[in-house]
N, C-alpha and C. Protein backbone atom coordinates (compact mmCIF):
# COMPACT_ATOMS: atom_id res chain seq x y z
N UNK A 1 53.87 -12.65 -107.08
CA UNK A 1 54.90 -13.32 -106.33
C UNK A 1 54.39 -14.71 -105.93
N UNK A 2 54.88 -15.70 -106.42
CA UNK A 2 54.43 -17.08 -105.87
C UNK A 2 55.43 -17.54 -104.67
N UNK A 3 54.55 -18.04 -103.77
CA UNK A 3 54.94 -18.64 -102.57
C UNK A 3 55.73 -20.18 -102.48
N UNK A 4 56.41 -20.12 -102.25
CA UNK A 4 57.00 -21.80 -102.03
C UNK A 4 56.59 -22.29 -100.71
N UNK A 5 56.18 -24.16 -100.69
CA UNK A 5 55.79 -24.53 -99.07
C UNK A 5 56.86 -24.50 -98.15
N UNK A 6 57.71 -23.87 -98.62
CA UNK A 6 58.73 -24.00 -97.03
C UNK A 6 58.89 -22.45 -96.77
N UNK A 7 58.59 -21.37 -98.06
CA UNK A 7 58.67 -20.07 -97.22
C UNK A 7 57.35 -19.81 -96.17
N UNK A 8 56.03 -20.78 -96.40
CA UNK A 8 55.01 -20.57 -95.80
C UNK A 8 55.22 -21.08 -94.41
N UNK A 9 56.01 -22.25 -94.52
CA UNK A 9 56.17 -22.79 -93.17
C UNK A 9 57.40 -21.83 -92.49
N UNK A 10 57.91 -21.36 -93.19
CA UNK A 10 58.79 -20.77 -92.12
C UNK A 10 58.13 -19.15 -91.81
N UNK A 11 57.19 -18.95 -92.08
CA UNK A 11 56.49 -17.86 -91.95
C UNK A 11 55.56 -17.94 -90.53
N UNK A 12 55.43 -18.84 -90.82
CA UNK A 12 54.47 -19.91 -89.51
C UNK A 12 55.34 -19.74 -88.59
N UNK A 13 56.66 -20.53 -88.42
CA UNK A 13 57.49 -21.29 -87.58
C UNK A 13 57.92 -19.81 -86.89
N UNK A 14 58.08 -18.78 -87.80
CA UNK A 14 58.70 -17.35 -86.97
C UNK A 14 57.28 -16.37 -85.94
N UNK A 15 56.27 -16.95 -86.64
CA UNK A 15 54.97 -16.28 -86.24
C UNK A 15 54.59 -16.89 -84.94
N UNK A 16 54.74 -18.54 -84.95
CA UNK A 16 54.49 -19.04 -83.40
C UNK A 16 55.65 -18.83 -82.72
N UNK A 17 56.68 -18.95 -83.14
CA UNK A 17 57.78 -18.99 -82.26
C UNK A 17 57.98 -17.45 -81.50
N UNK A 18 57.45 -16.13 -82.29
CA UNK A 18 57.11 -14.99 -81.69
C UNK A 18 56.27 -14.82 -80.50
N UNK A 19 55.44 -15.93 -80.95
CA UNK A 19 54.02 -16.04 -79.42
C UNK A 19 54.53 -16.62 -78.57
N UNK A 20 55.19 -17.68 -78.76
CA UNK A 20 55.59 -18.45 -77.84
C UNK A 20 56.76 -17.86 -76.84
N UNK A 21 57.23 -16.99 -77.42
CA UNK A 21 58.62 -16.38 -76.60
C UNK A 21 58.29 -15.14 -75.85
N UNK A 22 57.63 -14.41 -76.26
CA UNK A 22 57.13 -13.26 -76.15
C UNK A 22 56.15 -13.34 -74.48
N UNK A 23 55.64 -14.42 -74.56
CA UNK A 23 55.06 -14.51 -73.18
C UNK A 23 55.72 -14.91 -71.74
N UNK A 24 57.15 -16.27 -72.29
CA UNK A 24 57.79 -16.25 -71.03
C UNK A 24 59.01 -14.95 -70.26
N UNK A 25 59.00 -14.81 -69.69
CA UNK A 25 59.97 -14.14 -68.80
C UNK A 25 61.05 -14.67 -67.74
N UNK A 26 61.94 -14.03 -67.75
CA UNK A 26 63.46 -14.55 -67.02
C UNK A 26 64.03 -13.59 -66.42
N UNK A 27 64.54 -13.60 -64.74
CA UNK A 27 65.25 -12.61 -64.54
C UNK A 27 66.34 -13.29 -65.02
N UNK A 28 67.68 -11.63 -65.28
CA UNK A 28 68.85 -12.07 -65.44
C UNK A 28 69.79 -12.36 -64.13
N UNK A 29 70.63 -13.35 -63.69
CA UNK A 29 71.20 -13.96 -62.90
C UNK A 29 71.89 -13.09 -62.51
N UNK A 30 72.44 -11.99 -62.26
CA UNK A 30 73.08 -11.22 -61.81
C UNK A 30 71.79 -9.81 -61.36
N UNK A 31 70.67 -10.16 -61.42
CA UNK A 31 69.49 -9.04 -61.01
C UNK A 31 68.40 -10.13 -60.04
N UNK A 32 68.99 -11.69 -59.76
CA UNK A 32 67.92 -12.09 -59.05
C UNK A 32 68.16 -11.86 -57.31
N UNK A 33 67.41 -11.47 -56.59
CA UNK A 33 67.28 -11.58 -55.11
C UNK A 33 66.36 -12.09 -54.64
N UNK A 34 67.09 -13.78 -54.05
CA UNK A 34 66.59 -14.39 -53.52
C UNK A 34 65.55 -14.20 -52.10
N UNK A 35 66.29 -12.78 -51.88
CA UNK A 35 65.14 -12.09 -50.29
C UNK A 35 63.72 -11.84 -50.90
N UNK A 36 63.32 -11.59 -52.39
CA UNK A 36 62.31 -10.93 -53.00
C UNK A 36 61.36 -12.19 -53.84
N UNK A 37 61.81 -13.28 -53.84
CA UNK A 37 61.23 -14.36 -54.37
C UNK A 37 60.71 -14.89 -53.69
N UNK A 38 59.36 -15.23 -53.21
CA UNK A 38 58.42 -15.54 -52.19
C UNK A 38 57.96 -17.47 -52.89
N UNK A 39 57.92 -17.07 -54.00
CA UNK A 39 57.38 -18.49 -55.11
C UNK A 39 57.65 -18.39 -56.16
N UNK A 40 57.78 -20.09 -56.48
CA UNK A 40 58.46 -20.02 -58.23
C UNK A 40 60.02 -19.65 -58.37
N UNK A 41 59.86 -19.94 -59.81
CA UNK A 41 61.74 -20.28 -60.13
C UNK A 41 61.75 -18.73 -60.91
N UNK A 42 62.58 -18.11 -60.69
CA UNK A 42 63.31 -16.57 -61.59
C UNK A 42 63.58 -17.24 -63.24
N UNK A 43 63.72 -18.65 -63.79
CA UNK A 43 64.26 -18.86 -64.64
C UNK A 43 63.22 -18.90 -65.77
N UNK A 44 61.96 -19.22 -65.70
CA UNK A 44 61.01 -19.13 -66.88
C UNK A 44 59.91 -19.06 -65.83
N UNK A 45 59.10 -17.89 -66.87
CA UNK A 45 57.95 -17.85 -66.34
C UNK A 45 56.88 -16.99 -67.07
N UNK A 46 55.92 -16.79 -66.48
CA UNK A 46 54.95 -16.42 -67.60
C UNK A 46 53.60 -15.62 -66.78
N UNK A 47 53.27 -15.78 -65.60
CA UNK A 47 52.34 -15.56 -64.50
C UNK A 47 52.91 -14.74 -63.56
N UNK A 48 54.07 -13.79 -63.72
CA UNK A 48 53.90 -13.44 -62.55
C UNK A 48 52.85 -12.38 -61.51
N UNK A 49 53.36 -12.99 -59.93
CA UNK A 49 52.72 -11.70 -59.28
C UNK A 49 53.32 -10.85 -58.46
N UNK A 50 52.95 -9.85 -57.68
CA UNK A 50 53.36 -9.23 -56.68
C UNK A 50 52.53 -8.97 -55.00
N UNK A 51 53.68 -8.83 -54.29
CA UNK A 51 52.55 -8.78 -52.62
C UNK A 51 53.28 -7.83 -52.13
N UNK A 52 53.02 -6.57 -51.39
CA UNK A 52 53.60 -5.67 -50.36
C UNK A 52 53.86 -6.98 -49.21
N UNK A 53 55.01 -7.25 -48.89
CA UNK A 53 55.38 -8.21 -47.80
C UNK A 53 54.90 -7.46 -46.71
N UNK A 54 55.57 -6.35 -46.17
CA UNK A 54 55.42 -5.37 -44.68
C UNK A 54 54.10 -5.45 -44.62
N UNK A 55 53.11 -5.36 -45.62
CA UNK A 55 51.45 -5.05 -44.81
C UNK A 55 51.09 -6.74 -44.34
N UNK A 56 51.89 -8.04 -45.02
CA UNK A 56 51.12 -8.60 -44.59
C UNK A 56 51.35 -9.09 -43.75
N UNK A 57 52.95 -8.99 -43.41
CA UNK A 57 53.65 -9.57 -41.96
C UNK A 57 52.67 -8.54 -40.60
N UNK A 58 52.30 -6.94 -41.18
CA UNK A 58 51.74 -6.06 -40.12
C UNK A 58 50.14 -6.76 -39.80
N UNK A 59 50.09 -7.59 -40.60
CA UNK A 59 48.50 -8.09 -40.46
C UNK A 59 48.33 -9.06 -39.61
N UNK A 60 49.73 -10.05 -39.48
CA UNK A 60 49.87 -10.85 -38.82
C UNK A 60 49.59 -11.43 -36.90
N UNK A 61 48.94 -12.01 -36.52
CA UNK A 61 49.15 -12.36 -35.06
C UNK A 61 50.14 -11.96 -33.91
N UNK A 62 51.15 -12.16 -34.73
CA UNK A 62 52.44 -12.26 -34.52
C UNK A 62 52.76 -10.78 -34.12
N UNK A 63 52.92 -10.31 -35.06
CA UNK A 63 52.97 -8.58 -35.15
C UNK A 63 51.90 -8.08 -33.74
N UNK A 64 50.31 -7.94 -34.40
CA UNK A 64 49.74 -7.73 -33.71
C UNK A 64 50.20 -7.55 -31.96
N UNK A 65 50.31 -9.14 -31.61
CA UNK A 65 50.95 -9.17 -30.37
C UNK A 65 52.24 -8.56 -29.91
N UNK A 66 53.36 -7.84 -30.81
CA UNK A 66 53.86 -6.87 -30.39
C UNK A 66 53.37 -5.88 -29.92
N UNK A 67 52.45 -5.11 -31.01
CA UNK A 67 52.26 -3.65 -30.60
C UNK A 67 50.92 -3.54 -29.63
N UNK A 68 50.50 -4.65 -29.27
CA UNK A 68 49.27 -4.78 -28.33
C UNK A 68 50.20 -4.41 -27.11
N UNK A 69 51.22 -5.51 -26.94
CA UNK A 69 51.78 -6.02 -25.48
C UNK A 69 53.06 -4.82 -25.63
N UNK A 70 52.75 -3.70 -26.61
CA UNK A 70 53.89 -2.89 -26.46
C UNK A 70 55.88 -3.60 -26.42
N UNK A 71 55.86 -4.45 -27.01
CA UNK A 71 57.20 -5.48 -26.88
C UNK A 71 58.16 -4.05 -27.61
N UNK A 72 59.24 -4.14 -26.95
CA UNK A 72 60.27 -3.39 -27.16
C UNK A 72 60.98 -4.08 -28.39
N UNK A 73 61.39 -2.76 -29.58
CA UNK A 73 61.98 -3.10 -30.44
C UNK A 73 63.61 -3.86 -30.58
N UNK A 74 63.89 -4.62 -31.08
CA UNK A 74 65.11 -4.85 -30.56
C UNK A 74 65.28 -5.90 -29.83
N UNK A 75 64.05 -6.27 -28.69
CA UNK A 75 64.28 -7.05 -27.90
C UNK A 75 64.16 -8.64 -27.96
N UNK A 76 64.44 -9.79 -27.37
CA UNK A 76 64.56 -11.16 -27.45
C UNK A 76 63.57 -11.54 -28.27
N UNK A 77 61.96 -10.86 -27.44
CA UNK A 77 60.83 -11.24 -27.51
C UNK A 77 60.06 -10.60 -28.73
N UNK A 78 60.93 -10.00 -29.43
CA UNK A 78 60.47 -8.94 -30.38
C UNK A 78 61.12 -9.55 -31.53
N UNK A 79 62.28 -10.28 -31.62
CA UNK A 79 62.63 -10.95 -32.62
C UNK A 79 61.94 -11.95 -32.90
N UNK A 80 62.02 -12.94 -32.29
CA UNK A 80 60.87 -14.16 -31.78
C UNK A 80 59.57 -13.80 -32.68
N UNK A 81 59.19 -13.12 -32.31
CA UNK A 81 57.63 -12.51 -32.90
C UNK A 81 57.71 -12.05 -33.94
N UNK A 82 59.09 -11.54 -34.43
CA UNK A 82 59.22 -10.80 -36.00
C UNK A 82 59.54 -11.95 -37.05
N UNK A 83 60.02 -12.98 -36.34
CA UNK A 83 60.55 -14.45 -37.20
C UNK A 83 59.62 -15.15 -37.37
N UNK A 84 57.99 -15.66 -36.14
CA UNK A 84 57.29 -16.05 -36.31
C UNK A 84 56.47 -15.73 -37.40
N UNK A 85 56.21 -13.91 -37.50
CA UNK A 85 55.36 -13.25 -38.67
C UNK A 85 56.03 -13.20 -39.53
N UNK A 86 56.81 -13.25 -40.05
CA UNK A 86 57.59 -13.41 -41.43
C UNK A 86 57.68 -15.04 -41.93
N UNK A 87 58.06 -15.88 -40.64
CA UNK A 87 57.58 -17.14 -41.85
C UNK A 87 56.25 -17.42 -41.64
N UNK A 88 54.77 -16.69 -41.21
CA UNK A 88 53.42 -17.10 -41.56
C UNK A 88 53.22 -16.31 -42.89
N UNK A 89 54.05 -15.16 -43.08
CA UNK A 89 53.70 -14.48 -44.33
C UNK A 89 54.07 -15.65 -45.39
N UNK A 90 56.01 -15.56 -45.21
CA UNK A 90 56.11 -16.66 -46.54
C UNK A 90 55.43 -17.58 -46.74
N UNK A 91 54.74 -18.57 -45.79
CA UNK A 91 53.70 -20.10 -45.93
C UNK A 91 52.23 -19.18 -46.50
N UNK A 92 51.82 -18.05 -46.16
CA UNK A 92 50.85 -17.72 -47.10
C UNK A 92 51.39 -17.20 -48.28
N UNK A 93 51.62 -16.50 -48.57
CA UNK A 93 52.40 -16.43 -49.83
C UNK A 93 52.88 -17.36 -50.86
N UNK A 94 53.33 -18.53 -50.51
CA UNK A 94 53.73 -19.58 -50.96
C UNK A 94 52.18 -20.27 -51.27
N UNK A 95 51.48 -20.10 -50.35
CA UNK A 95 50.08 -21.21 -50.64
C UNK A 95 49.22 -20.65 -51.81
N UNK A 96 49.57 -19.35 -51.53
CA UNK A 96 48.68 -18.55 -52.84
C UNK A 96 49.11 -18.85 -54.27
N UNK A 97 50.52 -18.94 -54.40
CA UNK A 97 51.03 -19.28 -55.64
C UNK A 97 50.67 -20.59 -56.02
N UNK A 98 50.75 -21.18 -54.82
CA UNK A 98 50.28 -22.98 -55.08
C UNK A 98 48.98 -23.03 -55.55
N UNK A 99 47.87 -22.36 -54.82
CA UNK A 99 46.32 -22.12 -55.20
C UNK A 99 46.10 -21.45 -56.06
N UNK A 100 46.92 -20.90 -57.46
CA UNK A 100 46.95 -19.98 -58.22
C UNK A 100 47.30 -20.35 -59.42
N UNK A 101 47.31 -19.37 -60.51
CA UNK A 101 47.92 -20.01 -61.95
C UNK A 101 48.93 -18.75 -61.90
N UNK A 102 49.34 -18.23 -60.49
CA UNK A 102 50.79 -17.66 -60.52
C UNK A 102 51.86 -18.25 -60.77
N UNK A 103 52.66 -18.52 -61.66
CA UNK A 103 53.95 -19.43 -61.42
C UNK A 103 55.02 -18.74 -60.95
N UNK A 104 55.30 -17.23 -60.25
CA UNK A 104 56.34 -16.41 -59.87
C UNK A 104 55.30 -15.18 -58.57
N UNK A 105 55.90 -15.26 -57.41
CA UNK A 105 55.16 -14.68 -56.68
C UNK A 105 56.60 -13.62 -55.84
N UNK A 106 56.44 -12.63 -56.15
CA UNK A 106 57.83 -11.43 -55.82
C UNK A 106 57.42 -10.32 -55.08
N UNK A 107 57.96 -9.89 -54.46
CA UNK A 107 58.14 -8.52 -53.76
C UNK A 107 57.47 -7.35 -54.66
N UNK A 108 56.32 -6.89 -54.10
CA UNK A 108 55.67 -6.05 -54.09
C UNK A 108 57.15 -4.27 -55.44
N UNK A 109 57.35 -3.99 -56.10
CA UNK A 109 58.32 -3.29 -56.55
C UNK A 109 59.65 -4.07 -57.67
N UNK A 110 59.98 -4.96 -56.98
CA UNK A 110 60.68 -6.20 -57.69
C UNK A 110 61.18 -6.19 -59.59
N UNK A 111 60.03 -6.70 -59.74
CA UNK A 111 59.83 -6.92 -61.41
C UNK A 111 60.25 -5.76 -61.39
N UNK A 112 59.73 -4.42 -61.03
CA UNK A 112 59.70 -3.17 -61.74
C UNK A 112 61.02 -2.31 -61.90
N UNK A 113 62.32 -3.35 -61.40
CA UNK A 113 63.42 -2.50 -61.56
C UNK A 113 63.98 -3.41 -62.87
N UNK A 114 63.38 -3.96 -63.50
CA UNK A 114 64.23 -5.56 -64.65
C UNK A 114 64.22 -4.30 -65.58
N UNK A 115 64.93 -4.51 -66.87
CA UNK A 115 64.88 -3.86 -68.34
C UNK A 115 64.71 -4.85 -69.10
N UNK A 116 63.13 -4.88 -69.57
CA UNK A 116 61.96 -3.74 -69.39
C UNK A 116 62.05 -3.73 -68.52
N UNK A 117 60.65 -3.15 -67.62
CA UNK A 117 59.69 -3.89 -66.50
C UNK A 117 58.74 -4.92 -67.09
N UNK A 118 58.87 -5.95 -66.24
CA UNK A 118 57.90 -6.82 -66.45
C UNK A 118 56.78 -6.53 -64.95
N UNK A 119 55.01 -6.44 -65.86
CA UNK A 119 54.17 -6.19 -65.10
C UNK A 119 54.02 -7.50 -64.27
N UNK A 120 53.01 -7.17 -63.01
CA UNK A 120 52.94 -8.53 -62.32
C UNK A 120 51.29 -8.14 -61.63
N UNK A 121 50.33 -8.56 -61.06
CA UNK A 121 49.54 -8.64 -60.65
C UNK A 121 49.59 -8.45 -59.32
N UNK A 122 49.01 -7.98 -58.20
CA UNK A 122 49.25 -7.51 -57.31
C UNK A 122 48.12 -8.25 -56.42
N UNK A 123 48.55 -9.53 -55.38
CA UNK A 123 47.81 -10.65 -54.80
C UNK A 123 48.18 -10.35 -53.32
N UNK A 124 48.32 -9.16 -53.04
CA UNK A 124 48.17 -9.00 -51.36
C UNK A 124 47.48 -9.28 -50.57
N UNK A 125 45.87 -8.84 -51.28
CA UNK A 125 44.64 -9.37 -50.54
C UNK A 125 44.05 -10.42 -50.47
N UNK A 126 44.58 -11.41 -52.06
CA UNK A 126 44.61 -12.71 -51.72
C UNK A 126 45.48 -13.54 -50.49
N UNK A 127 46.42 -13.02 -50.16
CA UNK A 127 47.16 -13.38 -48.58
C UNK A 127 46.81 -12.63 -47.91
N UNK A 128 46.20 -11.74 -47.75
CA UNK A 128 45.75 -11.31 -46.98
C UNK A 128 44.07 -12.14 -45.99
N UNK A 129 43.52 -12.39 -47.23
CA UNK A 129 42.52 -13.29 -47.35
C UNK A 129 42.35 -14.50 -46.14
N UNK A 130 43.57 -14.80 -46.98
CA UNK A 130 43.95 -16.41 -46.33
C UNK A 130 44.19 -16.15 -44.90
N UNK A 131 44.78 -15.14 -44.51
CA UNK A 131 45.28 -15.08 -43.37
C UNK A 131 44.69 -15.24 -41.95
N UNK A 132 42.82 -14.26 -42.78
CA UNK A 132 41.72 -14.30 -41.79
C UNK A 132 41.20 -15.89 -41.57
């Protein structure tokens, strides 16, 4: 069987273009939640990771000083403190992706409901890290 130079190149062109596609990832627009996107765009990506949010907001100052000072659930002073620890989580969270070759940083479970699943790396203790 002799080869012609354009079946070789297009042998090529389907062989990289396989690598090349095969690595980015996309949620579909009707499966993205914006509550679960911590960093990075849902639209291409290639790095993602994952963080249990709840352990790291529970790790937090913020938190802490609830269940030290016993603060009643529900209450003024209990929101206050639940808003403070939730945006120190997102600013760590966010910094990790920045300090990272993560380009997608999601909710701990997230990826794992897409078809497929797309795997993700699991950087809790890297915010967690930061936090100390």
């Amino acid at each position: 069987m002799e080869l012609r130079p354009y079946s070789v190149l297009i042998a090529i062109a389907l062989i990289l273009g396989g690598i090349g596609s095969a690595a980015a990832h996309t949620i579909p627009a009707d499966k993205v939640d914006a509550q679960k996107i911590f960093y990075g765009s849902s639209d291409n990506f290639d790095a993602p990771a994952r963080v249990n949010y709840q352990k790291i907001v529970k790790a937090t100052p913020e938190y802490s000083s609830i269940k030290k000072r016993k603060i009643e659930s529900g209450s003024a002073k209990y929101w206050i403190l639940i808003s403070k620890a939730s945006d120190r989580a997102q600013r760590l969270i966010k910094e990790v992706g920045e300090e990272t070759d993560f380009d997608l940083v999601v909710a701990d479970g997230y990826l794992e409901t897409m078809e497929p699943a797309i795997e993700a790396e699991d950087v809790t203790e890297l915010v967690l890290e930061k936090l100390q």
